[in-house]
N, C-alpha and C. Protein backbone atom coordinates (compact mmCIF):
# COMPACT_ATOMS: atom_id res chain seq x y z
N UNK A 1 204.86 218.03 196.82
CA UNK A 1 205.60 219.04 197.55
C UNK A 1 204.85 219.40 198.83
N UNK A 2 205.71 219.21 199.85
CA UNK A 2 204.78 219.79 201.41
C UNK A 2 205.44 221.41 201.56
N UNK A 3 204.15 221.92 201.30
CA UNK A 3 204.88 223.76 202.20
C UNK A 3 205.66 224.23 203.11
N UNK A 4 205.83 223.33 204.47
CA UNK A 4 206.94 223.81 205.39
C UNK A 4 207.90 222.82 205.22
N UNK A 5 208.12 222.25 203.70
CA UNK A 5 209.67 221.09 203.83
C UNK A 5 210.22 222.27 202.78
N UNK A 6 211.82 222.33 202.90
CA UNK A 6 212.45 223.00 201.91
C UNK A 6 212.70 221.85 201.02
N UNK A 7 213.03 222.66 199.79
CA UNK A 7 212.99 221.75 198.56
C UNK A 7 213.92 221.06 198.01
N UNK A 8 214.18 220.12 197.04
CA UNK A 8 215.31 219.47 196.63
C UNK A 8 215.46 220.15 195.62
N UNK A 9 216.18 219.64 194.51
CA UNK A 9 216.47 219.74 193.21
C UNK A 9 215.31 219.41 192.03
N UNK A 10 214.64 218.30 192.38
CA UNK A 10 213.89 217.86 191.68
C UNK A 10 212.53 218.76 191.93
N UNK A 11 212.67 219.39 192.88
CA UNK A 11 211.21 220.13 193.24
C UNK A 11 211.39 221.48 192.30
N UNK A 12 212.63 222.06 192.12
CA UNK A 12 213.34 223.26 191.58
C UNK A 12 212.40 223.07 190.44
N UNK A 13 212.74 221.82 189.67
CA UNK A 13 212.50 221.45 187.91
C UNK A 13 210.75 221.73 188.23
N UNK A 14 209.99 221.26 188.80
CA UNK A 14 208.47 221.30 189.09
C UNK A 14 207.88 223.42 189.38
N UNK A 15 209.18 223.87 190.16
CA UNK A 15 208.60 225.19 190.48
C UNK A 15 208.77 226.14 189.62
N UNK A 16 210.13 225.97 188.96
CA UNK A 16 210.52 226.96 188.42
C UNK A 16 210.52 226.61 186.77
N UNK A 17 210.18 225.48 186.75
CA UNK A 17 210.42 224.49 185.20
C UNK A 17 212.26 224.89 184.70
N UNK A 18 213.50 224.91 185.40
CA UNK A 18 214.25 224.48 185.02
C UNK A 18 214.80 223.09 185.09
N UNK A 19 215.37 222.66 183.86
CA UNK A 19 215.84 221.17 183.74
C UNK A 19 216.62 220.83 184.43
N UNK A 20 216.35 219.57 185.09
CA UNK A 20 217.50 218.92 185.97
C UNK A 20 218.88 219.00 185.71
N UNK A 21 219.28 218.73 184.94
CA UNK A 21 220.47 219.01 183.98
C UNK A 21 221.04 219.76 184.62
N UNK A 22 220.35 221.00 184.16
CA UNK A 22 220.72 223.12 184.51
C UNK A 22 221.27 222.71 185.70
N UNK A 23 219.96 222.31 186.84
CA UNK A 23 220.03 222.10 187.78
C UNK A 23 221.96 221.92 188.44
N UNK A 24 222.26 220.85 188.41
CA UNK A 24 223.23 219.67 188.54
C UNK A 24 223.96 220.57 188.18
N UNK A 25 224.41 221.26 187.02
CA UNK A 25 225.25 222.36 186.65
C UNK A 25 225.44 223.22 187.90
N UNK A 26 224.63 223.74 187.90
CA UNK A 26 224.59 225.36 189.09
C UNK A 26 225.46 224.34 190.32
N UNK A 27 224.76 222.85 190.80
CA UNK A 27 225.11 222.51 192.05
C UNK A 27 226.51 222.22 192.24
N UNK A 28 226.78 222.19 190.45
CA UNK A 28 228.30 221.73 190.84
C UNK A 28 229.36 223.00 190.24
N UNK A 29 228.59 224.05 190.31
CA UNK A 29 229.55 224.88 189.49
C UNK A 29 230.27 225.73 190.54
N UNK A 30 230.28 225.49 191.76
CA UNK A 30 231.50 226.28 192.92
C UNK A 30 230.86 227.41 193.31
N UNK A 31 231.49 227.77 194.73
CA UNK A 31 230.81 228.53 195.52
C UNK A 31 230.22 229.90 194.94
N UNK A 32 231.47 230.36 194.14
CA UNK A 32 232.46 231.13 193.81
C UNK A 32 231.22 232.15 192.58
N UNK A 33 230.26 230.51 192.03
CA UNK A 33 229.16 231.36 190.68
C UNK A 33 228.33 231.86 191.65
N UNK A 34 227.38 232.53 190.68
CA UNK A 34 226.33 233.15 191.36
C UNK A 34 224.76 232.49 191.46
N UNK A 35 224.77 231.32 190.00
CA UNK A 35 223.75 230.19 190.19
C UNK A 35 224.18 229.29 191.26
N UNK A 36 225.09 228.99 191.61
CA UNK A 36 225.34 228.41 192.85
C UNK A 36 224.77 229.04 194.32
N UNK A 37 225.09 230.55 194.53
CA UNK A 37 224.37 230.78 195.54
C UNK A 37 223.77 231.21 195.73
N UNK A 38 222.41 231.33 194.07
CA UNK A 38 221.39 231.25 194.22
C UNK A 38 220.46 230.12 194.56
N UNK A 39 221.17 228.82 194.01
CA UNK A 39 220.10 227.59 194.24
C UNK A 39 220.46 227.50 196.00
N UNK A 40 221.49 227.87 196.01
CA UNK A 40 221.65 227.67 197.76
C UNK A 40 221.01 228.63 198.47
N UNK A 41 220.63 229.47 198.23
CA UNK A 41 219.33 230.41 199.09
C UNK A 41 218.42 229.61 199.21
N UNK A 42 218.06 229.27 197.72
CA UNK A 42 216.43 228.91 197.30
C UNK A 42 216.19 227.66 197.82
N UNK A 43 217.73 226.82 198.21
CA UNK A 43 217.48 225.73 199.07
C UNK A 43 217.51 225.56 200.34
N UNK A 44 217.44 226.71 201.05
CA UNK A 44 217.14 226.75 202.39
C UNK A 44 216.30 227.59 203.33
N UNK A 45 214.96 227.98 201.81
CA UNK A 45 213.96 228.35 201.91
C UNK A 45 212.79 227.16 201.99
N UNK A 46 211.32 227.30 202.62
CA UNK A 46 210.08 226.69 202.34
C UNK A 46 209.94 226.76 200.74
N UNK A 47 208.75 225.92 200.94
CA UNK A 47 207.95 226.25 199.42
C UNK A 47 207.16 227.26 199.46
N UNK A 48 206.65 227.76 200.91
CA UNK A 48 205.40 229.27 201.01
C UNK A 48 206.53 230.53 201.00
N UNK A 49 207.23 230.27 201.37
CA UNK A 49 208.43 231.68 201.23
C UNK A 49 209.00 231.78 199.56
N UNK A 50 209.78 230.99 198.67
CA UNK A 50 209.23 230.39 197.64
C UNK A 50 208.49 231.10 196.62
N UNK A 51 207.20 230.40 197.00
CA UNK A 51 205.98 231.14 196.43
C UNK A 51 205.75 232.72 196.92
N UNK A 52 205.61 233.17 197.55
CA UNK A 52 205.88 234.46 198.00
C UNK A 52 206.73 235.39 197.30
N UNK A 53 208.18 234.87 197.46
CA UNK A 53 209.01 235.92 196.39
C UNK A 53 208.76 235.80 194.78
N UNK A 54 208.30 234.17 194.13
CA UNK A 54 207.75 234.54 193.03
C UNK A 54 207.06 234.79 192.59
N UNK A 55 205.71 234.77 193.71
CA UNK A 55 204.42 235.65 192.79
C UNK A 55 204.51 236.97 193.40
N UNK A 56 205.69 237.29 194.10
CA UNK A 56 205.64 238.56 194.76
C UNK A 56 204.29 239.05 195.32
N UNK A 57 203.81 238.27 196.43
CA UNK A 57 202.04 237.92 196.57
C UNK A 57 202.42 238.99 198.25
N UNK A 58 203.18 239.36 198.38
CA UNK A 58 203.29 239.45 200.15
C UNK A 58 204.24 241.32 199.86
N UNK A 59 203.41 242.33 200.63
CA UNK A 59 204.40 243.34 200.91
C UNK A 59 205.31 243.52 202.25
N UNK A 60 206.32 243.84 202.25
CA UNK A 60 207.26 244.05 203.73
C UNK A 60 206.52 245.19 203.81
N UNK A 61 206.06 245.23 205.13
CA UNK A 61 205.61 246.57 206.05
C UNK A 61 207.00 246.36 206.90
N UNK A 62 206.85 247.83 206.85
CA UNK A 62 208.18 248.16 208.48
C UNK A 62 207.67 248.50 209.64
């Protein structure tokens, strides 16, 4: 995995340890679900942004 490439599907199964399978589900389950436009956020994020919201490692200052 490179840090400033956003991720595929297969990177999902490595970050988050869900199964490809799941995966493929969400991608094909329509705009309309909400695993759908979640993997579609999470796929047009980095891997350091990513990591950030899941170790919740970073505070927003205003």
């Amino acid at each position: 995995m490179q840090k400033n490439k956003t991720p595929k599907r297969k990177d999902f199964v490595e970050v988050f340890g869900i199964p490809y399978a799941t995966l493929n589900d969400w991608a094909k389950s329509g705009e309309d679900n909400w695993r759908f436009k979640l993997l579609d956020f999470l796929s047009n994020l980095t891997f350091d942004e990513i990591e950030i919201i899941k170790n919740r490692s970073k505070k927003i200052e205003e």
